[in-house]
C-alpha atoms as a PDB file:
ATOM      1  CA  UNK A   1       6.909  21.939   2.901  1.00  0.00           C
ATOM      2  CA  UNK A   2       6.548  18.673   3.605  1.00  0.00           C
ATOM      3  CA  UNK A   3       5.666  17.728  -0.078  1.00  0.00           C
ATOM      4  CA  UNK A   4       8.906  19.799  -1.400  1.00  0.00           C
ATOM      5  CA  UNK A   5      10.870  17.812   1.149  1.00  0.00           C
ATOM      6  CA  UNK A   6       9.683  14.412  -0.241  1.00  0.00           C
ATOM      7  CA  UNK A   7      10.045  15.548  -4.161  1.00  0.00           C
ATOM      8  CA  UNK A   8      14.135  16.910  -3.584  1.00  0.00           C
ATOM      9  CA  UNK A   9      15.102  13.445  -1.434  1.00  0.00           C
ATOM     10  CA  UNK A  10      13.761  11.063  -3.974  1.00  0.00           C
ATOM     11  CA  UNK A  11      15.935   9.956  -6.979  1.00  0.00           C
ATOM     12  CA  UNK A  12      14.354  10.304  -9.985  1.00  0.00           C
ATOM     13  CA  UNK A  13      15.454   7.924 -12.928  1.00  0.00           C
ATOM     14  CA  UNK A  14      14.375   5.955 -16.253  1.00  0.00           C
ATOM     15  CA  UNK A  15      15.827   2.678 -15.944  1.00  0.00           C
ATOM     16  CA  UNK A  16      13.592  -0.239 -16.821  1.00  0.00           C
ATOM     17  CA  UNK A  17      11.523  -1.790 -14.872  1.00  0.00           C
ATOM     18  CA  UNK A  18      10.289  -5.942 -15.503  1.00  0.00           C
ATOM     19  CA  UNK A  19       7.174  -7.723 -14.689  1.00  0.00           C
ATOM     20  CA  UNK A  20       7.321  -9.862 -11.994  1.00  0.00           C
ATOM     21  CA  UNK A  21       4.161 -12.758 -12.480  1.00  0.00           C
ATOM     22  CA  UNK A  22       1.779 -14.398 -10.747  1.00  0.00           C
ATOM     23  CA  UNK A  23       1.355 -18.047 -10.484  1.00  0.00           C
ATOM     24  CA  UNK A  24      -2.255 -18.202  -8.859  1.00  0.00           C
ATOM     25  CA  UNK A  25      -2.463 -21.762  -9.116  1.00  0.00           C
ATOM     26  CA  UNK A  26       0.384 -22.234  -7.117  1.00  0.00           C
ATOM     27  CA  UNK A  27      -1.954 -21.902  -4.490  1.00  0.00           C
ATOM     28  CA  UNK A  28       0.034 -18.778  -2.522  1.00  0.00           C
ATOM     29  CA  UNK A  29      -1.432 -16.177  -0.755  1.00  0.00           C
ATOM     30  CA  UNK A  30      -0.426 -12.885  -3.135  1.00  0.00           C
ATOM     31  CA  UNK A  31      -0.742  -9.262  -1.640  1.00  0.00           C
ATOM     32  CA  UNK A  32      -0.365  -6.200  -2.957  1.00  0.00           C
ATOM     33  CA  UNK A  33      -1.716  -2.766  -1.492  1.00  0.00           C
ATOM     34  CA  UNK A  34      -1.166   0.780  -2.063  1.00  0.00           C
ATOM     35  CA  UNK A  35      -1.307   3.245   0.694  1.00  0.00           C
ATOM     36  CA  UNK A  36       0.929   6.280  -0.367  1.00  0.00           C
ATOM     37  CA  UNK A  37       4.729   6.439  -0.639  1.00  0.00           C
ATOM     38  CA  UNK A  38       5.870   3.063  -1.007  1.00  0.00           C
ATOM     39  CA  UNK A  39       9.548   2.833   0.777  1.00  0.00           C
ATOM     40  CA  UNK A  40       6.985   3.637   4.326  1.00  0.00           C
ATOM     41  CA  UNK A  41       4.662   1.579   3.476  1.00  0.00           C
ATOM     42  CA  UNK A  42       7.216  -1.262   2.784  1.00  0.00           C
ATOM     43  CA  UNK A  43       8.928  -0.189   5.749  1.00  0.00           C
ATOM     44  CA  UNK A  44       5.490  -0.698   8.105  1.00  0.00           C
ATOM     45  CA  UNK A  45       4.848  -3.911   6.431  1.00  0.00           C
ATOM     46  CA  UNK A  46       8.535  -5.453   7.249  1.00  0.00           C
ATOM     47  CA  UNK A  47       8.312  -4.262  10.726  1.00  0.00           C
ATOM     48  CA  UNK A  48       4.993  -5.652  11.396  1.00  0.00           C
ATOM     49  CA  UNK A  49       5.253  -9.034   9.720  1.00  0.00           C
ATOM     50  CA  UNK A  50       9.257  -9.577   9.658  1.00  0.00           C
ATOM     51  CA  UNK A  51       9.533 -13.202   8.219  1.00  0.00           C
ATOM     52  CA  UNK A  52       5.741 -13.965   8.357  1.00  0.00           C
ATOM     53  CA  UNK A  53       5.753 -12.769   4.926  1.00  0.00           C
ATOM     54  CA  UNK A  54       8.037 -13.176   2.148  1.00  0.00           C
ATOM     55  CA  UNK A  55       9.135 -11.828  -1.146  1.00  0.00           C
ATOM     56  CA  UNK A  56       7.983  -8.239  -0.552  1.00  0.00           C
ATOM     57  CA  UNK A  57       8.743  -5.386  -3.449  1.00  0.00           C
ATOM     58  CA  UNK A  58       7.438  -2.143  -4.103  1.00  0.00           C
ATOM     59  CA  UNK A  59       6.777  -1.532  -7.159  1.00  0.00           C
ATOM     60  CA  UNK A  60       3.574   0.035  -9.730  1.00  0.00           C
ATOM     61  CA  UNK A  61      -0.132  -1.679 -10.360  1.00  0.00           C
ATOM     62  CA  UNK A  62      -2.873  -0.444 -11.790  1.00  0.00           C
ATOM     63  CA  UNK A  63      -1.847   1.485 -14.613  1.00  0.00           C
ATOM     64  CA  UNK A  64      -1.818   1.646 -18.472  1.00  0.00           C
ATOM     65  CA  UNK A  65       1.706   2.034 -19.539  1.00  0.00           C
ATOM     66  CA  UNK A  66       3.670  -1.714 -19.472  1.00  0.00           C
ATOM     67  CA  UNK A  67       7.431  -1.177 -17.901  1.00  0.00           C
ATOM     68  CA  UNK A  68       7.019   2.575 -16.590  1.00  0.00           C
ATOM     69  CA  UNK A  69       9.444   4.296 -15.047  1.00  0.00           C
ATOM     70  CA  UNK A  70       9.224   6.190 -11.708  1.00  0.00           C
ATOM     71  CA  UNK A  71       9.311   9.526 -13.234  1.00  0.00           C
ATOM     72  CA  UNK A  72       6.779   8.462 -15.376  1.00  0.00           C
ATOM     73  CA  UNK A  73       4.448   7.356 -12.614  1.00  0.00           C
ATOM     74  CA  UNK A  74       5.289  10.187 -10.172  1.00  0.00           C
ATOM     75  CA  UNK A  75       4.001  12.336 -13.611  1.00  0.00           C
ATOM     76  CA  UNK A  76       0.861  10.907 -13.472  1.00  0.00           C
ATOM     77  CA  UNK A  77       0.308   9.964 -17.217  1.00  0.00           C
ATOM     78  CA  UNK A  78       0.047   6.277 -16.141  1.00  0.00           C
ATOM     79  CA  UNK A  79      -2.624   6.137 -13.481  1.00  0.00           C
ATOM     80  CA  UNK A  80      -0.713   3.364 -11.764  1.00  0.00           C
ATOM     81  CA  UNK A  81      -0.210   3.231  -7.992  1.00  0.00           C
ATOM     82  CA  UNK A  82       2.880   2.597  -5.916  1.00  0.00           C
ATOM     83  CA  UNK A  83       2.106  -0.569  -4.420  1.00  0.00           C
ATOM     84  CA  UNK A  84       4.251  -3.196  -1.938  1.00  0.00           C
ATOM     85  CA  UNK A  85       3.708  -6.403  -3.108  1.00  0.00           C
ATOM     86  CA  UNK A  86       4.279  -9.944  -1.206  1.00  0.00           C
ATOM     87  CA  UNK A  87       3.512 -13.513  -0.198  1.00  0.00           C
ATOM     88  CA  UNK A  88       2.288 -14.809   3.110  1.00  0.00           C
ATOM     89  CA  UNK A  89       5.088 -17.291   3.971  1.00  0.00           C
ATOM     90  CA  UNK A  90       2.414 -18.960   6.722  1.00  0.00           C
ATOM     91  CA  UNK A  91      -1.489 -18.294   5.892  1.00  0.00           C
ATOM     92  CA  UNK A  92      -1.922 -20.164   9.440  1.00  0.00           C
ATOM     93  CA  UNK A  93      -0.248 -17.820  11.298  1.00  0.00           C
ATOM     94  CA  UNK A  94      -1.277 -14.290   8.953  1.00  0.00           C
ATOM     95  CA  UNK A  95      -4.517 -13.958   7.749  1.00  0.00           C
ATOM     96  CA  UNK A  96      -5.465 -11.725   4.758  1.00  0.00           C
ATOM     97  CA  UNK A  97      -8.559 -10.213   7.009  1.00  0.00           C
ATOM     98  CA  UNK A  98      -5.269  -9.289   9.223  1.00  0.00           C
ATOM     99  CA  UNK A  99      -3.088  -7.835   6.946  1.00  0.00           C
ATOM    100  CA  UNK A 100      -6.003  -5.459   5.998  1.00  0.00           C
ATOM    101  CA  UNK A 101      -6.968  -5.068   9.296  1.00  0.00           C
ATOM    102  CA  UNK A 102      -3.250  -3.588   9.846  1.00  0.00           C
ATOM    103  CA  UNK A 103      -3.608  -2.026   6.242  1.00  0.00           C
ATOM    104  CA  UNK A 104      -6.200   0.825   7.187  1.00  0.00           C
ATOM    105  CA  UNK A 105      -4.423   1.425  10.272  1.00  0.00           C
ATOM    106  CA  UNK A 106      -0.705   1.909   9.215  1.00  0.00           C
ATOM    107  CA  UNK A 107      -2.111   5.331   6.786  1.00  0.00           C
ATOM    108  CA  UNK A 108      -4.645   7.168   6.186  1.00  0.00           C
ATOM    109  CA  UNK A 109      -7.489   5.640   3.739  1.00  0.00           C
ATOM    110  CA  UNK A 110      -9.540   9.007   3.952  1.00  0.00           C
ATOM    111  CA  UNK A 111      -7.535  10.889   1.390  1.00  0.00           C
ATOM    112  CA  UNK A 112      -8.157  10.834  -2.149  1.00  0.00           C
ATOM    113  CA  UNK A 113      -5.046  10.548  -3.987  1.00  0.00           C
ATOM    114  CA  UNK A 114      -2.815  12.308  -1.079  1.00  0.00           C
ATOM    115  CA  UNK A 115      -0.953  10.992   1.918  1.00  0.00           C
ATOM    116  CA  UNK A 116      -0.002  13.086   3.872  1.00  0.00           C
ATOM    117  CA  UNK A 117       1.859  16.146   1.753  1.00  0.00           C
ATOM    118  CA  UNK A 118       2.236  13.513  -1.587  1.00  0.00           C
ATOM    119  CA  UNK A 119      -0.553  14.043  -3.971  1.00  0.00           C
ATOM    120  CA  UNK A 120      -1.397  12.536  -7.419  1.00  0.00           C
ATOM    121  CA  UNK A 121      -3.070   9.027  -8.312  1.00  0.00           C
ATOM    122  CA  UNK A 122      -0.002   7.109  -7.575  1.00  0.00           C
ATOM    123  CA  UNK A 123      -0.704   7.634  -3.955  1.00  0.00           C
ATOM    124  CA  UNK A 124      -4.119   6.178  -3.673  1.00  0.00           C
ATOM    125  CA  UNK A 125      -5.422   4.560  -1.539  1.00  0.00           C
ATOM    126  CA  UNK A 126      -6.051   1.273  -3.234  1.00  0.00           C
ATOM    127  CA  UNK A 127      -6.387  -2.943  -2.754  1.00  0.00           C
ATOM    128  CA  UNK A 128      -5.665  -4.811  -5.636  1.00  0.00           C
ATOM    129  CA  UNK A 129      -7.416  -8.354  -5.246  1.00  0.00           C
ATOM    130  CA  UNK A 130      -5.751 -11.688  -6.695  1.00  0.00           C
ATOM    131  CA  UNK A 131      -8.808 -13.483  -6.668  1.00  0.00           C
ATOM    132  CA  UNK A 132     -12.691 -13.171  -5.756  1.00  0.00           C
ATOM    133  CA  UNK A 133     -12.105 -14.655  -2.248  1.00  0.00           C
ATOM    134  CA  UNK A 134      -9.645 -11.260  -1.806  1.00  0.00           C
ATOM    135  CA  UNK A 135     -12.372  -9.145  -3.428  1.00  0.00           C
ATOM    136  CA  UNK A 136     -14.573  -9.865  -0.851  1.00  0.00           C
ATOM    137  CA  UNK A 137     -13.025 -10.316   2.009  1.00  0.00           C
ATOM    138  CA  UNK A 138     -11.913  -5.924   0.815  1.00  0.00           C
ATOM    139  CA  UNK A 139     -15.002  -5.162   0.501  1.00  0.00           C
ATOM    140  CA  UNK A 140     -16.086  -7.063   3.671  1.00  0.00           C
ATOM    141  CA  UNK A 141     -13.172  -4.748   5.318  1.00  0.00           C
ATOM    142  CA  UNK A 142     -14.689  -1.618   3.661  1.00  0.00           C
ATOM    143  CA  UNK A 143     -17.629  -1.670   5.715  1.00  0.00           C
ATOM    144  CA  UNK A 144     -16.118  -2.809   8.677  1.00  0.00           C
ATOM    145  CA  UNK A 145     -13.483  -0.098   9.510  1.00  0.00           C
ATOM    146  CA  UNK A 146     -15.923   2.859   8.336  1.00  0.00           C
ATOM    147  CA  UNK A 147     -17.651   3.343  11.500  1.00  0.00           C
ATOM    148  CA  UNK A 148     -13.878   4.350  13.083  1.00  0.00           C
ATOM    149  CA  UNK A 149     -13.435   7.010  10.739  1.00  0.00           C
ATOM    150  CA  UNK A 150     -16.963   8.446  11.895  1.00  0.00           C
ATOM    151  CA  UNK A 151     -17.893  11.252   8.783  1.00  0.00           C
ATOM    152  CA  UNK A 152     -14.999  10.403   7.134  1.00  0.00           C
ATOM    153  CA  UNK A 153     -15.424   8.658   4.494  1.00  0.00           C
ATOM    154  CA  UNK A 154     -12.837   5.796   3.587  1.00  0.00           C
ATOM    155  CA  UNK A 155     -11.855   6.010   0.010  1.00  0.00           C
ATOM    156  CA  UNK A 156      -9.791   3.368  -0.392  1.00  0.00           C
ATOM    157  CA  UNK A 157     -10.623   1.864  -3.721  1.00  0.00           C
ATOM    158  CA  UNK A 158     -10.987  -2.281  -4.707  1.00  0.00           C
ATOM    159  CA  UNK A 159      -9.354  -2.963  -7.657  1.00  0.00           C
ATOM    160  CA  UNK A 160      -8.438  -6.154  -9.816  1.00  0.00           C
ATOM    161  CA  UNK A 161      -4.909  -7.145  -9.699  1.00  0.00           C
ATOM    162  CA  UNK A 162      -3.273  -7.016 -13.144  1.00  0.00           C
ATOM    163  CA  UNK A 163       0.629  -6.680 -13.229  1.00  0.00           C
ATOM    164  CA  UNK A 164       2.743  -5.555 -11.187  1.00  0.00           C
ATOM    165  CA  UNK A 165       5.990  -4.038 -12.387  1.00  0.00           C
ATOM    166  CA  UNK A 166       8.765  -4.389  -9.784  1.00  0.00           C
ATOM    167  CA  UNK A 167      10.226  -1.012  -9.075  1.00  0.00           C
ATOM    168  CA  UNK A 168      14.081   0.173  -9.758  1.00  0.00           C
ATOM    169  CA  UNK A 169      16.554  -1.810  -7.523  1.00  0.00           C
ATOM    170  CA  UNK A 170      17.377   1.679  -5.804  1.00  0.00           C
ATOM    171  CA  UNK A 171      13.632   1.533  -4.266  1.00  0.00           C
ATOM    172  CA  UNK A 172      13.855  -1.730  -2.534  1.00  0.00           C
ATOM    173  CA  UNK A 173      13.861  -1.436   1.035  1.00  0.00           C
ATOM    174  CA  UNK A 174      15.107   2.168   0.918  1.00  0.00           C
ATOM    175  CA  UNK A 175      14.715   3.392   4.338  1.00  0.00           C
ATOM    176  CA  UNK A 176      16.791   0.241   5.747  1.00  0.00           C
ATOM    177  CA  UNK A 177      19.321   1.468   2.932  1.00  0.00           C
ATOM    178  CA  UNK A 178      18.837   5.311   3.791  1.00  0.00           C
ATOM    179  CA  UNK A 179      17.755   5.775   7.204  1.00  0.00           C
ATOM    180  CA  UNK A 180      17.055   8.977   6.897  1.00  0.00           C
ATOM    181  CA  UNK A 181      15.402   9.217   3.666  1.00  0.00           C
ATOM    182  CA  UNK A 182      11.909  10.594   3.398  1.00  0.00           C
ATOM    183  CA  UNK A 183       9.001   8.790   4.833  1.00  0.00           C
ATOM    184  CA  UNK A 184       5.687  10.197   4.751  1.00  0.00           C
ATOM    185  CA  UNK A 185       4.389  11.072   8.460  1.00  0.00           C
ATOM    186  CA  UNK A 186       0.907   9.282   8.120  1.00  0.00           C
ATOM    187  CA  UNK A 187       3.054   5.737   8.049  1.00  0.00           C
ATOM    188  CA  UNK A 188       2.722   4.696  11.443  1.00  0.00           C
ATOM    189  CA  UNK A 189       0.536   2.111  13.190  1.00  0.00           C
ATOM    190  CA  UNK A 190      -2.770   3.004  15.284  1.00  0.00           C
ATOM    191  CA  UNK A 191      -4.785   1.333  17.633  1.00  0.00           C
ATOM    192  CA  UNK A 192      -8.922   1.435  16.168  1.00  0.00           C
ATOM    193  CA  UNK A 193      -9.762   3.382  19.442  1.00  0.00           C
ATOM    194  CA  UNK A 194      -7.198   5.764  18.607  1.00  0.00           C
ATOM    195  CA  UNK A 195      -8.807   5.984  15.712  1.00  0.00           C
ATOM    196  CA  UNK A 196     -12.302   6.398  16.458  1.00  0.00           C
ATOM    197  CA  UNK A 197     -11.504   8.689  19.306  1.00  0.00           C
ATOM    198  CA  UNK A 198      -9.676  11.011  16.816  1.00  0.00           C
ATOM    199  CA  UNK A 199     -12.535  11.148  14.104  1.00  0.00           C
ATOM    200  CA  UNK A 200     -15.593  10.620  16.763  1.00  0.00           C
ATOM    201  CA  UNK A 201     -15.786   7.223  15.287  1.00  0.00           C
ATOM    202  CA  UNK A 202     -16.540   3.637  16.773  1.00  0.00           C
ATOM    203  CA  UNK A 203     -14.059   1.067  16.744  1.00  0.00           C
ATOM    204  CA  UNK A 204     -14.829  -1.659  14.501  1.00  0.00           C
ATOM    205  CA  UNK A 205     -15.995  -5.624  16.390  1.00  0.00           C
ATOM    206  CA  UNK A 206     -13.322  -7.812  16.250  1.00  0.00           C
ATOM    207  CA  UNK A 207     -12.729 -10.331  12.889  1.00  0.00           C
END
């Protein structure tokens, strides 16, 4: 039910959407994460962060089409996730150990290719890394947060960043536009002893 719910309130169309690049040697901190339906996961990320970050879209990565449309990643031909993407206004003040840290605890990384009642691939579970620095410091994250999640195994996958193709304007910050649009139910922060207490894990050490 849930999954019908989601599919009727989301508009479906096939305007264009443009590539937004990144300037690595700028020297910003780039982020861009998928962790299910992107207007909650944009939503968790404003509320969280607020002005500590900056720039923040949702939009597609990963894929092999250039320029897709939703309804042509919400088909699944395209393999490409839907991602927010953003710059850390202050690396002093947010760290990107942090922002994954808050990352495996604002969904659920367990699932493959479902959160909540969405399936398909665009709702993996998924870090896209900007640099080998990023790559690492996933993978570092990986094996820190799997003792929480006791026999569960976290499937969140490490991926290279590529592109990412902003989304259609409608998208943006859609739940501050439409309160009461959908928003998947496992968007929502937890503590790590929540957590572990729920899967008979152990809550990771601090960073």
């Amino acid at each position: 039910m849930e999954k019908l719910l989601g599919f009727l309130q989301r508009p479906f169309s096939s305007g264009a959407t443009k590539e937004i690049p990144v300037d690595i040697a700028s020297g910003k901190t780039y982020v861009t994460l998928g962790a299910g339906c992107f207007w909650g996961v944009e939503k968790s990320f404003r509320k969280k962060y607020g002005s500590a970050i900056q720039n923040i879209r949702v939009g597609y990565s990963g894929g092999s089409k250039d320029a897709p449309s939703y309804s042509q990643v919400c088909n699944g031909d395209t393999f490409h996730a839907e991602v927010v993407h953003f710059e850390v206004a202050d690396a002093a003040q947010v760290s990107y150990d942090g922002i994954l840290d808050f990352f495996f605890r604002m969904h659920d990384p367990t699932t493959v290719n479902r959160q909540g009642g969405d399936t398909g691939t665009q709702y993996r579970s998924v870090i896209f890394y900007h640099s080998d620095d990023q790559k690492d410091a996933a993978e570092r994250a990986l094996a820190r947060v799997q003792p929480a999640f006791g026999g569960r195994k976290v499937v969140t996958t490490v991926e290279p960043f590529r592109k990412f193709w902003d989304a259609e304007e409608y998208h943006q910050d859609y739940l501050a536009k439409n309160p009461h649009g959908y928003e998947c139910a496992t968007h929502f922060e937890r503590t790590w002893e929540k957590i572990a207490s729920l899967h008979g894990g152990t809550p990771p050490s601090n960073m």
